[in-house]
C-alpha atoms as a PDB file:
ATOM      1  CA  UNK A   1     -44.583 -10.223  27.081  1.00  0.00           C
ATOM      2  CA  UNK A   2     -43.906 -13.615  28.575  1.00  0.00           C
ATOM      3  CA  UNK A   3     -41.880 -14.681  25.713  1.00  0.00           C
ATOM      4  CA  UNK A   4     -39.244 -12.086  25.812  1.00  0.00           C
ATOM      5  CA  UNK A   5     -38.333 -12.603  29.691  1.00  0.00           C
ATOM      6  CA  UNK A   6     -37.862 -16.808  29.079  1.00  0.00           C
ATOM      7  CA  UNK A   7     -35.918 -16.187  26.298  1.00  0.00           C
ATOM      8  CA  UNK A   8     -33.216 -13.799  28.266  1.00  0.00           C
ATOM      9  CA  UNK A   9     -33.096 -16.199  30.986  1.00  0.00           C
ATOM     10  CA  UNK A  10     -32.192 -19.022  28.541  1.00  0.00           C
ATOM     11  CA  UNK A  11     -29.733 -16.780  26.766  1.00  0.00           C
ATOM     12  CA  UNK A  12     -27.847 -15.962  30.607  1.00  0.00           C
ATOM     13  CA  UNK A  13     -28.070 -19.453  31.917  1.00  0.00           C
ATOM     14  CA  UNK A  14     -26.277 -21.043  28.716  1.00  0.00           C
ATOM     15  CA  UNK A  15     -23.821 -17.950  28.745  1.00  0.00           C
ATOM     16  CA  UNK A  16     -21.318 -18.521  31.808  1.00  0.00           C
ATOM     17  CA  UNK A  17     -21.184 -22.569  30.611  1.00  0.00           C
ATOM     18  CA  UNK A  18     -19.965 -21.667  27.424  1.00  0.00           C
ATOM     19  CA  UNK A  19     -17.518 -18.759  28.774  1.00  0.00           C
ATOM     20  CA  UNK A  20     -16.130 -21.644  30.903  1.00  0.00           C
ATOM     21  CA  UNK A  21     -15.255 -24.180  28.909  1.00  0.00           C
ATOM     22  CA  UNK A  22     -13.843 -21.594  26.262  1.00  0.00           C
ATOM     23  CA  UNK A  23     -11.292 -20.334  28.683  1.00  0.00           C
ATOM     24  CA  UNK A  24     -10.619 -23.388  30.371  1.00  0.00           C
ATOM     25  CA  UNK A  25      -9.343 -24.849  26.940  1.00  0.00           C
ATOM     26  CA  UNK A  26      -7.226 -21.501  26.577  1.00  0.00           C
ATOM     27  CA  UNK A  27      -5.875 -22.361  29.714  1.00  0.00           C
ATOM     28  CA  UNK A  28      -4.996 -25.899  28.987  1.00  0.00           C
ATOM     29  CA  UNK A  29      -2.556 -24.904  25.755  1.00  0.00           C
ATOM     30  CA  UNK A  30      -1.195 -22.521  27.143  1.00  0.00           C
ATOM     31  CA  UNK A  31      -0.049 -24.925  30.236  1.00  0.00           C
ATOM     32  CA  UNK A  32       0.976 -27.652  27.557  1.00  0.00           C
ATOM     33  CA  UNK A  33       2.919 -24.521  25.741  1.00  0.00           C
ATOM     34  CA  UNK A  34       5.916 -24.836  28.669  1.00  0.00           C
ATOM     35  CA  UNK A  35       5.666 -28.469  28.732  1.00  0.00           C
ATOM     36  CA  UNK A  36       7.140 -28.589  24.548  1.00  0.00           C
ATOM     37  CA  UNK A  37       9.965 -28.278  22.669  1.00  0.00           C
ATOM     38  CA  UNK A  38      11.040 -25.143  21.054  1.00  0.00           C
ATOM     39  CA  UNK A  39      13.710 -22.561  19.399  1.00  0.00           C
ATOM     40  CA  UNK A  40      14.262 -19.445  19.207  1.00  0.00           C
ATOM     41  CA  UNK A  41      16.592 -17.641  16.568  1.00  0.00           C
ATOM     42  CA  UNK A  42      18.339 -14.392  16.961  1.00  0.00           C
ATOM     43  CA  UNK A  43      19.964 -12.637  14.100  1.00  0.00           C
ATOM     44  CA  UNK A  44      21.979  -9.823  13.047  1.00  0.00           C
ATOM     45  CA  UNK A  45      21.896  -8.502  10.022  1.00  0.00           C
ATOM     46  CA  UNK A  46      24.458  -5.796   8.502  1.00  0.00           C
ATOM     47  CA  UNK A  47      24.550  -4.361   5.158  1.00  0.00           C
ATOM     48  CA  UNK A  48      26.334  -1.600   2.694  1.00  0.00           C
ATOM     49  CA  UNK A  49      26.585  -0.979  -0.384  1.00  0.00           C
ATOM     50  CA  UNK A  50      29.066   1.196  -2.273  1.00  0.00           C
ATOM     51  CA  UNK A  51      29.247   3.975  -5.616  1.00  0.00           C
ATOM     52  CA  UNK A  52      30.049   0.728  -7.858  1.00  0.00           C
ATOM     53  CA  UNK A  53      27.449  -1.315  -6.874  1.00  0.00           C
ATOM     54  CA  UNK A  54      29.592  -3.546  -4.738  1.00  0.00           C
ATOM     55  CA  UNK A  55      27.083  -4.509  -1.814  1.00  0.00           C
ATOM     56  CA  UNK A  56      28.623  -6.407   0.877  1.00  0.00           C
ATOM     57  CA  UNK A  57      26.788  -8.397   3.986  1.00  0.00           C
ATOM     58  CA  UNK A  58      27.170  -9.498   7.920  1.00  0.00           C
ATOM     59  CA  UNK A  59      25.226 -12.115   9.180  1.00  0.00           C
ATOM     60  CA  UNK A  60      25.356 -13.355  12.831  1.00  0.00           C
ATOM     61  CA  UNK A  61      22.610 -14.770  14.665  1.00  0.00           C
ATOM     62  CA  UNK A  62      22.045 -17.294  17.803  1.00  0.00           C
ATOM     63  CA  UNK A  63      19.611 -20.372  17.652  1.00  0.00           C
ATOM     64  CA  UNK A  64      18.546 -21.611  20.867  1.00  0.00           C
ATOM     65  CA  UNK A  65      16.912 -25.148  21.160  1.00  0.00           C
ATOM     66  CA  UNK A  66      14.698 -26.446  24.423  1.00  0.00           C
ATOM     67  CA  UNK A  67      13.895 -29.485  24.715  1.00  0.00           C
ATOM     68  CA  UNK A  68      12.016 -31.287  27.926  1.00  0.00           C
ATOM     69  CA  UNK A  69      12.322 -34.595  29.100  1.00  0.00           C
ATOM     70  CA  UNK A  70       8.857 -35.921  29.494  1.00  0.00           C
ATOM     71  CA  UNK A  71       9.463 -38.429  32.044  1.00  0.00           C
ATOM     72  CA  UNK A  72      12.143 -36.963  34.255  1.00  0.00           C
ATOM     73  CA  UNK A  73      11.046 -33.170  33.426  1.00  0.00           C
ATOM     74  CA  UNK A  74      14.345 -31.790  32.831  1.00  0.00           C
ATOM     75  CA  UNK A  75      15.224 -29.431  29.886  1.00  0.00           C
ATOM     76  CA  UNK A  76      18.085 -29.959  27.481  1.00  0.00           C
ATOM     77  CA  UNK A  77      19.584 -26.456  26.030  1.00  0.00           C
ATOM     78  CA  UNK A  78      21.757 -26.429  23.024  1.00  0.00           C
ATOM     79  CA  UNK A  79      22.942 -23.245  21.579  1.00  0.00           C
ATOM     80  CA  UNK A  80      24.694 -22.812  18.262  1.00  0.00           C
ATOM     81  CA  UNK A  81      26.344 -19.483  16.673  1.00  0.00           C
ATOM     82  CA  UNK A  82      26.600 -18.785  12.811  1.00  0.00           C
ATOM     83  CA  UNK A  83      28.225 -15.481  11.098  1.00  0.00           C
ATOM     84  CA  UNK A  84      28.748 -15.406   7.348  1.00  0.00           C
ATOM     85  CA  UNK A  85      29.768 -12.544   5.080  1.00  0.00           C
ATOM     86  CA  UNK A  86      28.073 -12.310   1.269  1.00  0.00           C
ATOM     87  CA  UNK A  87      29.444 -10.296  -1.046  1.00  0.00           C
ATOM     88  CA  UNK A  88      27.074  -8.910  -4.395  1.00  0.00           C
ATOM     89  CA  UNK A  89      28.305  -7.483  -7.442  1.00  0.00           C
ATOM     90  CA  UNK A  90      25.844  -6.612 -10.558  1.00  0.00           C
ATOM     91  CA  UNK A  91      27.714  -5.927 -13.598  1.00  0.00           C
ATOM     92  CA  UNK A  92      28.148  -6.802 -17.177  1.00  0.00           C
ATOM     93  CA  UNK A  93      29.277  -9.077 -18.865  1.00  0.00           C
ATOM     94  CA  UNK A  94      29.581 -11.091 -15.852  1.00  0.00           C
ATOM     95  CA  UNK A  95      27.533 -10.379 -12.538  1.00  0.00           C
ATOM     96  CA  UNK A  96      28.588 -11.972  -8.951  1.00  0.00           C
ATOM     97  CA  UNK A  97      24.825 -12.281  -7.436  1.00  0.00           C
ATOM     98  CA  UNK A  98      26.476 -13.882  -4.233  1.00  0.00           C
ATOM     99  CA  UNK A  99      29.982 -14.794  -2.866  1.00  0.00           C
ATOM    100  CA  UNK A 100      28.970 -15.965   0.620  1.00  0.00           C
ATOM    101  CA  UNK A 101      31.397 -17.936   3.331  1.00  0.00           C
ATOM    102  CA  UNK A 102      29.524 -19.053   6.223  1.00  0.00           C
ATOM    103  CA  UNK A 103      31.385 -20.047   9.811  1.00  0.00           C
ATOM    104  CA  UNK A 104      30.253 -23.522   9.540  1.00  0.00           C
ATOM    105  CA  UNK A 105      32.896 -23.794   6.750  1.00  0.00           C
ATOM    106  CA  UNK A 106      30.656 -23.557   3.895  1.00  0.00           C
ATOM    107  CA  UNK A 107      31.455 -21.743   0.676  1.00  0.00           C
ATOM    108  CA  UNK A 108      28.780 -20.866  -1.752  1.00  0.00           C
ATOM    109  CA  UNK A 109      28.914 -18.743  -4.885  1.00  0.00           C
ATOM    110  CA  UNK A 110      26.529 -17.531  -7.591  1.00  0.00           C
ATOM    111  CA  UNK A 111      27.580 -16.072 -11.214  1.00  0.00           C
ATOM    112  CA  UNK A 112      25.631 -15.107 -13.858  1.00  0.00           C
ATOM    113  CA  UNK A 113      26.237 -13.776 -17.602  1.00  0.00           C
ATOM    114  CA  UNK A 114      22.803 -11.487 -17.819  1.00  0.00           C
ATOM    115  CA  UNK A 115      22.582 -11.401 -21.620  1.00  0.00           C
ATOM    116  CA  UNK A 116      25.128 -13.781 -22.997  1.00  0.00           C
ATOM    117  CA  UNK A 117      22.451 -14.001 -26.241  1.00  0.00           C
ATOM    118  CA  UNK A 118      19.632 -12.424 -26.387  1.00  0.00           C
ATOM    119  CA  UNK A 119      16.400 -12.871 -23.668  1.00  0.00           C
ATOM    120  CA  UNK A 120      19.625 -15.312 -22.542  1.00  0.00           C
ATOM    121  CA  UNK A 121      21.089 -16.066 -18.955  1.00  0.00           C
ATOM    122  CA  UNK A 122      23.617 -18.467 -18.188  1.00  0.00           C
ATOM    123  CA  UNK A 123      24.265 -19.447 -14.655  1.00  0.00           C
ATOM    124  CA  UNK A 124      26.654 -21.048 -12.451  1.00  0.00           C
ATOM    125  CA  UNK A 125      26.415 -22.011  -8.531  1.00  0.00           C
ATOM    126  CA  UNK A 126      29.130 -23.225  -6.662  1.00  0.00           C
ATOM    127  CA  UNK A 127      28.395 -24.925  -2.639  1.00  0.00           C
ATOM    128  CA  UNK A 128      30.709 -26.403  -0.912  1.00  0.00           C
ATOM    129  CA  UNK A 129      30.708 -27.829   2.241  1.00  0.00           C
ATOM    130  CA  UNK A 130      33.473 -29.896   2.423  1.00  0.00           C
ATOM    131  CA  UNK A 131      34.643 -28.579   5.372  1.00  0.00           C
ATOM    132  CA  UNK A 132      31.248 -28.453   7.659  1.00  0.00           C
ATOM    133  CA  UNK A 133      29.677 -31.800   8.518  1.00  0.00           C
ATOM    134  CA  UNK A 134      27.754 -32.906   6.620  1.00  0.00           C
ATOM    135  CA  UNK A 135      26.954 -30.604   3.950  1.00  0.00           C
ATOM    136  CA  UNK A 136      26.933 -31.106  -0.368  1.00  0.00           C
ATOM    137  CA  UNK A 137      29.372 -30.129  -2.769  1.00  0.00           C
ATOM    138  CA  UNK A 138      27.782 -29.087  -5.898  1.00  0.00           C
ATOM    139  CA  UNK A 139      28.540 -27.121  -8.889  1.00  0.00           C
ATOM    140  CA  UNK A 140      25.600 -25.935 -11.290  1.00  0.00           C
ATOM    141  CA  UNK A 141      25.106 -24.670 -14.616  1.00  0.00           C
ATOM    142  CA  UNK A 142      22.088 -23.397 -15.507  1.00  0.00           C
ATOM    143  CA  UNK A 143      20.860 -21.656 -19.040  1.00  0.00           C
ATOM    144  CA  UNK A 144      17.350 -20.041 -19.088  1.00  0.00           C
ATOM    145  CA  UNK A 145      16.177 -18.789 -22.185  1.00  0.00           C
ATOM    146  CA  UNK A 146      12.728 -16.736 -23.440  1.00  0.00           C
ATOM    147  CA  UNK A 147      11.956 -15.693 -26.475  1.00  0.00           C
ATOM    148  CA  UNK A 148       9.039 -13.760 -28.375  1.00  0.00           C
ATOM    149  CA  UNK A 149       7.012 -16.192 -31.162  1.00  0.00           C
ATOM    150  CA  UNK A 150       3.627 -14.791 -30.541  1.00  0.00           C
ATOM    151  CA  UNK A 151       3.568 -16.055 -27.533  1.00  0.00           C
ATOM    152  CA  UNK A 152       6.653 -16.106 -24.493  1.00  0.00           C
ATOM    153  CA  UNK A 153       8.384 -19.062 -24.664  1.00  0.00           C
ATOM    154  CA  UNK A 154      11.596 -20.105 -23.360  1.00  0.00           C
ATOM    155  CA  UNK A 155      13.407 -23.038 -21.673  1.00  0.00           C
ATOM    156  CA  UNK A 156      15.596 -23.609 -18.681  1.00  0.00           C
ATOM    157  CA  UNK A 157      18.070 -26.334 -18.099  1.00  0.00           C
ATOM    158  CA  UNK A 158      20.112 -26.959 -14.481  1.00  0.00           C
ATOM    159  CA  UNK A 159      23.118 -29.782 -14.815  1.00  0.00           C
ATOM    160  CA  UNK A 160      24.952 -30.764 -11.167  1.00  0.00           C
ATOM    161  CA  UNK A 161      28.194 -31.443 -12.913  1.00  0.00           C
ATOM    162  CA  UNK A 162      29.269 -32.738  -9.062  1.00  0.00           C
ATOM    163  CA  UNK A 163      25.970 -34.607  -8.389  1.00  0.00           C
ATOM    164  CA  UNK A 164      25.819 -35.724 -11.837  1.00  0.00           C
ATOM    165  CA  UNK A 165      21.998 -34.612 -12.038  1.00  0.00           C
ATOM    166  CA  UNK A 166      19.851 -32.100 -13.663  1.00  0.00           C
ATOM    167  CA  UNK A 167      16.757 -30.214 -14.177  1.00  0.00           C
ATOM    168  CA  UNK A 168      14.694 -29.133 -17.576  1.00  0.00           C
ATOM    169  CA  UNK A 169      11.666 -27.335 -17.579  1.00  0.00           C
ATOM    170  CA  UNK A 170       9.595 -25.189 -20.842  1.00  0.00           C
ATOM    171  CA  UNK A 171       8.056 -21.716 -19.905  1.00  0.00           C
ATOM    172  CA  UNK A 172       4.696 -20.625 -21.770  1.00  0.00           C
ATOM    173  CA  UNK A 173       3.215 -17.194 -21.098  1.00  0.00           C
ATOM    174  CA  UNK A 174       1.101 -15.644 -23.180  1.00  0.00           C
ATOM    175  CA  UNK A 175       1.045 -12.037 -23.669  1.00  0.00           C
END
């Protein structure tokens, strides 16, 4: 009977330590929590789509950035506002998967021709930027390719005619 008694008084006088320092560490991030940087984003997100499949998007959101001065302890704010409107159409032989302009002046768009052979896509992206700061101007096209010979095999190629680079990859799957 002695055992059990020592051992409970062991267990509560190594207890509140531990409880301690486990809260007091808590307490230490969050204090260094309002001493960083951070953002927060806010966005708005409308969408609609009609009968013939013509889906069309508004985006608006708000992205707030803090940042803190360690030595003088004063906060920096900087708030910046984007909307954009995208713009989806599915159909054959030639689907628009995305027409979007964005306020910061940027222009992107995404056609495809589904089944221009068979187990066949052809692609082409369009970005430009020109008008936002510093933002790329590119122009893609991309062919991707599978086809059934016992096992799934296909290809995909990307070109940046703008860029003047490119991409290549094989797909194997077997079935």
């Amino acid at each position: 009977h002695v055992a059990f008694p020592a051992f409970c008084l062991l267990e509560q006088s190594f207890a509140p330590i531990f409880a301690m320092a486990y809260f007091d560490s808590v307490h230490k991030s969050t204090k260094d929590f309002f001493k960083r940087n951070f953002s927060r984003d806010n966005k708005v997100e409308l969408s609609a789509k009609a009968d013939n499949g013509v889906k069309v998007t508004l985006e608006g959101g708000v992205l707030t950035k803090v940042s803190k001065d360690d030595k003088t302890g004063s906060e920096r704010v900087v708030k910046s506002g984007t909307t954009s409107i995208k713009v989806d159409y599915k159909t054959s032989p030639v689907s628009l998967d995305k027409f979007e302009v964005g306020s910061d002046g940027t222009v992107k768009a995404d056609l495809s021709l589904p089944e221009v052979a068979a187990n066949t896509t052809a692609s082409f992206k369009v970005e430009d930027g020109s008008r936002a700061s510093s933002a790329k101007i590119s122009g893609k096209f991309g062919v991707e390719t599978v086809q059934q010979v016992g096992v799934q095999a296909g290809v995909k190629a990307d070109f940046d005619a703008v860029q003047g680079d490119g991409s290549f990859s094989v797909l194997l799957k077997k079935s």
